[in-house]
Protein backbone atom coordinates (compact mmCIF):
# COMPACT_ATOMS: atom_id res chain seq x y z
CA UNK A 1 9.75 16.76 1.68
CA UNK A 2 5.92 15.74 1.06
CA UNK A 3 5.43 12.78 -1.10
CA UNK A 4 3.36 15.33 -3.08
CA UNK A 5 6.41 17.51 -4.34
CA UNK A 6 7.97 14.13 -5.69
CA UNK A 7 7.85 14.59 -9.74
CA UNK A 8 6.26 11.65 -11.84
CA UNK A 9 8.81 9.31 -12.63
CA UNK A 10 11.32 9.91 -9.72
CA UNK A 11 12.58 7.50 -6.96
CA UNK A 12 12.55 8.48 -3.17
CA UNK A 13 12.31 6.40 0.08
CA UNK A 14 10.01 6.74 2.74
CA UNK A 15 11.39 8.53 5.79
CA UNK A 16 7.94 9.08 7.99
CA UNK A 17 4.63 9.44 8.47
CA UNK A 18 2.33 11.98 10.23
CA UNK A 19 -0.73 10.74 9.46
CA UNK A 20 -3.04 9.23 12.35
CA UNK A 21 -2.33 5.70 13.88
CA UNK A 22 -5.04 4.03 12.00
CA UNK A 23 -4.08 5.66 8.54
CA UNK A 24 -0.35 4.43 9.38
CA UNK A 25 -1.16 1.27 10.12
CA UNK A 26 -3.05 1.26 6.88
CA UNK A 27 -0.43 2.16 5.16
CA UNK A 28 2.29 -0.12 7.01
CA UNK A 29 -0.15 -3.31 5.88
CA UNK A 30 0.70 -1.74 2.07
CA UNK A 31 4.35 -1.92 2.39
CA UNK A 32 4.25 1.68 3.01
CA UNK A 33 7.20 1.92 5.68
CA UNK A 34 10.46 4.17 6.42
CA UNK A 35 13.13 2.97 4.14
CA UNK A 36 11.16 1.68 1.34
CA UNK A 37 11.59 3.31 -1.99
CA UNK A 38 8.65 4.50 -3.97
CA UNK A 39 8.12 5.74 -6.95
CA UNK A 40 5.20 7.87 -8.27
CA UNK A 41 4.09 6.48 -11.45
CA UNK A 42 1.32 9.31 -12.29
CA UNK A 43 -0.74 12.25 -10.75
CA UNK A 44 -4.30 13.14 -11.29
CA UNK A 45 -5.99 15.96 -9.88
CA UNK A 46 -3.14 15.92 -6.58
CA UNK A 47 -3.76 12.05 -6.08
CA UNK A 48 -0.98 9.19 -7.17
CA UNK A 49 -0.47 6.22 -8.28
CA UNK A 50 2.85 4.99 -6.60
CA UNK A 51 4.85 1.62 -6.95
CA UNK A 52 5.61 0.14 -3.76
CA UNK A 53 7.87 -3.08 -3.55
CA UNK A 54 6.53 -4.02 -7.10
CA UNK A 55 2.68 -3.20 -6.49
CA UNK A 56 1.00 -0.32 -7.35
CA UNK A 57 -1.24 1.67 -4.94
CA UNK A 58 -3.43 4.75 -5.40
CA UNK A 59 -3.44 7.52 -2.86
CA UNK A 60 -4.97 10.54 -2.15
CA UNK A 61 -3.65 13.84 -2.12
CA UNK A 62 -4.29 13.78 1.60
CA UNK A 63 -2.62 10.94 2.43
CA UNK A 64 0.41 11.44 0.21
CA UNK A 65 0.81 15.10 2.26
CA UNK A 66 1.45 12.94 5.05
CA UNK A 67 3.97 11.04 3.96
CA UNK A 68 7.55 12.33 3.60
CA UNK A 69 10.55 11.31 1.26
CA UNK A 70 14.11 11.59 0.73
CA UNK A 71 15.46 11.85 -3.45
C-alpha cells in the first residue's frame, strides 16, 4: 500500500519505490530504502513527517504516493 494510507503512529517497512531515478536516489541518500521501517509521526494537509532510522524527514504528499509499505 501507499505510504499515504499508513495511519499516524503506525510502523511499516519500505518495500519500493516508483518514483523517478533522481527522486529515488534522493531518497536512498535519506535512508529511505526497501526493508527499512518507518514510521509516520504526523500529517498535514497530505504531507508527513516520518522517522527513518532515528531521523526525522518531511515529505510531500507526492513523494510519499510513491513510496509503498508493508504493516
Amino acid at each position: 500500500m501507499p505510504l499515504t494510507m499508513l495511519s499516524v503512529g503506525k510502523v511499516a517497512v519500505i518495500n519500493g519505490c516508483r518514483a523517478k531515478d533522481t527522486t529515488r536516489k534522493y531518497l536512498e541518500g535519506l535512508g529511505i530504502v526497501p526493508g527499512v521501517p518507518i514510521i509516520i509521526i504526523s500529517e498535514m494537509g497530505g504531507n508527513l513527517i516520518v522517522s527513518v532510522k532515528g531521523s526525522r524527514l518531511a515529505l510531500s504528499k507526492g513523494v510519499a504516493g510513491q513510496l509503498t509499505v508493508q504493516v
